[in-house]
Protein backbone atom coordinates (compact mmCIF):
# COMPACT_ATOMS: atom_id res chain seq x y z
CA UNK A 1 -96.85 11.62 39.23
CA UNK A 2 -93.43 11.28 37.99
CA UNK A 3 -92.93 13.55 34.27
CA UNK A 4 -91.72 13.17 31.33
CA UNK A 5 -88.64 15.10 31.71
CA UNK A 6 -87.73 13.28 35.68
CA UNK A 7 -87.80 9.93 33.49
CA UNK A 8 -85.87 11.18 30.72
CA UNK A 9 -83.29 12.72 33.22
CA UNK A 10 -82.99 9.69 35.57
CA UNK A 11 -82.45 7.59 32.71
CA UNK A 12 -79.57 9.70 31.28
CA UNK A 13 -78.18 9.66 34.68
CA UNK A 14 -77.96 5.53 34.57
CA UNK A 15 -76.88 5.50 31.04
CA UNK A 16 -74.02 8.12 32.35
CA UNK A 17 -73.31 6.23 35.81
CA UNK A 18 -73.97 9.62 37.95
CA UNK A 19 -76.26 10.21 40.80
CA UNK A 20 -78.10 12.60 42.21
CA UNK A 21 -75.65 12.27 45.10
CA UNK A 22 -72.34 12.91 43.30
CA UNK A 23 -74.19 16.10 41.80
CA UNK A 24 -75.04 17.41 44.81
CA UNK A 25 -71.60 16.82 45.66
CA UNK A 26 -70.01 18.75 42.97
CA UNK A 27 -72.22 21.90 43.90
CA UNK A 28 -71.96 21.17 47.94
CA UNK A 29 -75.88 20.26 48.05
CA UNK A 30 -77.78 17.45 49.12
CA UNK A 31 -78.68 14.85 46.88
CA UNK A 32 -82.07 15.68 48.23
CA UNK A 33 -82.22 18.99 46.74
CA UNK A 34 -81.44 17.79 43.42
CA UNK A 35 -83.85 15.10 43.29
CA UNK A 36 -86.15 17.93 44.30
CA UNK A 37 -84.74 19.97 41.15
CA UNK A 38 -85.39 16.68 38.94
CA UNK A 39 -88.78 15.82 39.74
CA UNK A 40 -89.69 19.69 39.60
CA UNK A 41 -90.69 20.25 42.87
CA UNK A 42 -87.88 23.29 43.43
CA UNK A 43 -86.47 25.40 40.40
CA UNK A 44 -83.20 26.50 40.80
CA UNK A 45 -81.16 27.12 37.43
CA UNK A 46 -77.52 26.44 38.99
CA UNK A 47 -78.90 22.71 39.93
CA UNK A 48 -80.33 22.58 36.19
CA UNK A 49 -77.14 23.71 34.70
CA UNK A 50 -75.20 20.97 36.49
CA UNK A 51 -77.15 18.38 35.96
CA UNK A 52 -77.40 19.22 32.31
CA UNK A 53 -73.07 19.55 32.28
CA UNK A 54 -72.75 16.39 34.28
CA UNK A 55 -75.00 14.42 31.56
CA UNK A 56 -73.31 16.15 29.01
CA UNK A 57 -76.87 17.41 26.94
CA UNK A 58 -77.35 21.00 26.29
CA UNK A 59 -79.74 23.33 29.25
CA UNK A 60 -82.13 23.18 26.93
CA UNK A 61 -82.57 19.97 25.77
CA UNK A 62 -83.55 19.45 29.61
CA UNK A 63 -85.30 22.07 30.56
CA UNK A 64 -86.75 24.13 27.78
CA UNK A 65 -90.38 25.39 28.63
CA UNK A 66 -91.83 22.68 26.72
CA UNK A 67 -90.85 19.85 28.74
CA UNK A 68 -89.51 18.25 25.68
CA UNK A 69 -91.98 18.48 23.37
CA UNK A 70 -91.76 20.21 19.97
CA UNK A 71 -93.29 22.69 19.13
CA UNK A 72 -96.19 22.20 16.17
């Protein structure tokens, strides 16, 4: 099942014109391990932080522990 925050992100990333591959570039990854990083299935904070600078939203806005959602 594909969350919240995976559609959110892959959206930004067409609205932005990046991929996963040119991210993985810029950090000298696969494109695989930042897909991994986007649908959740790996955590690593460097991969969050650059897809978060490459989209141009704050860390946060992406991966806060709330996946999004406000808090009541």
């Amino acid at each position: 099942m594909i969350s919240e925050r995976s559609k959110k992100i892959k959206k930004l990333m067409i609205d932005a014109e990046i991929s996963a591959a040119e991210i993985g570039r810029r950090l000298g990854i696969s494109r695989v391990a930042v897909i991994g990083v986007i649908n959740g299935n790996w955590t690593s904070r460097r991969v969050q932080r650059a897809i978060a600078e490459a989209l141009g939203v704050p860390y946060k806005e992406l991966w806060d522990n709330n996946h999004g959602k406000k808090a009541a």
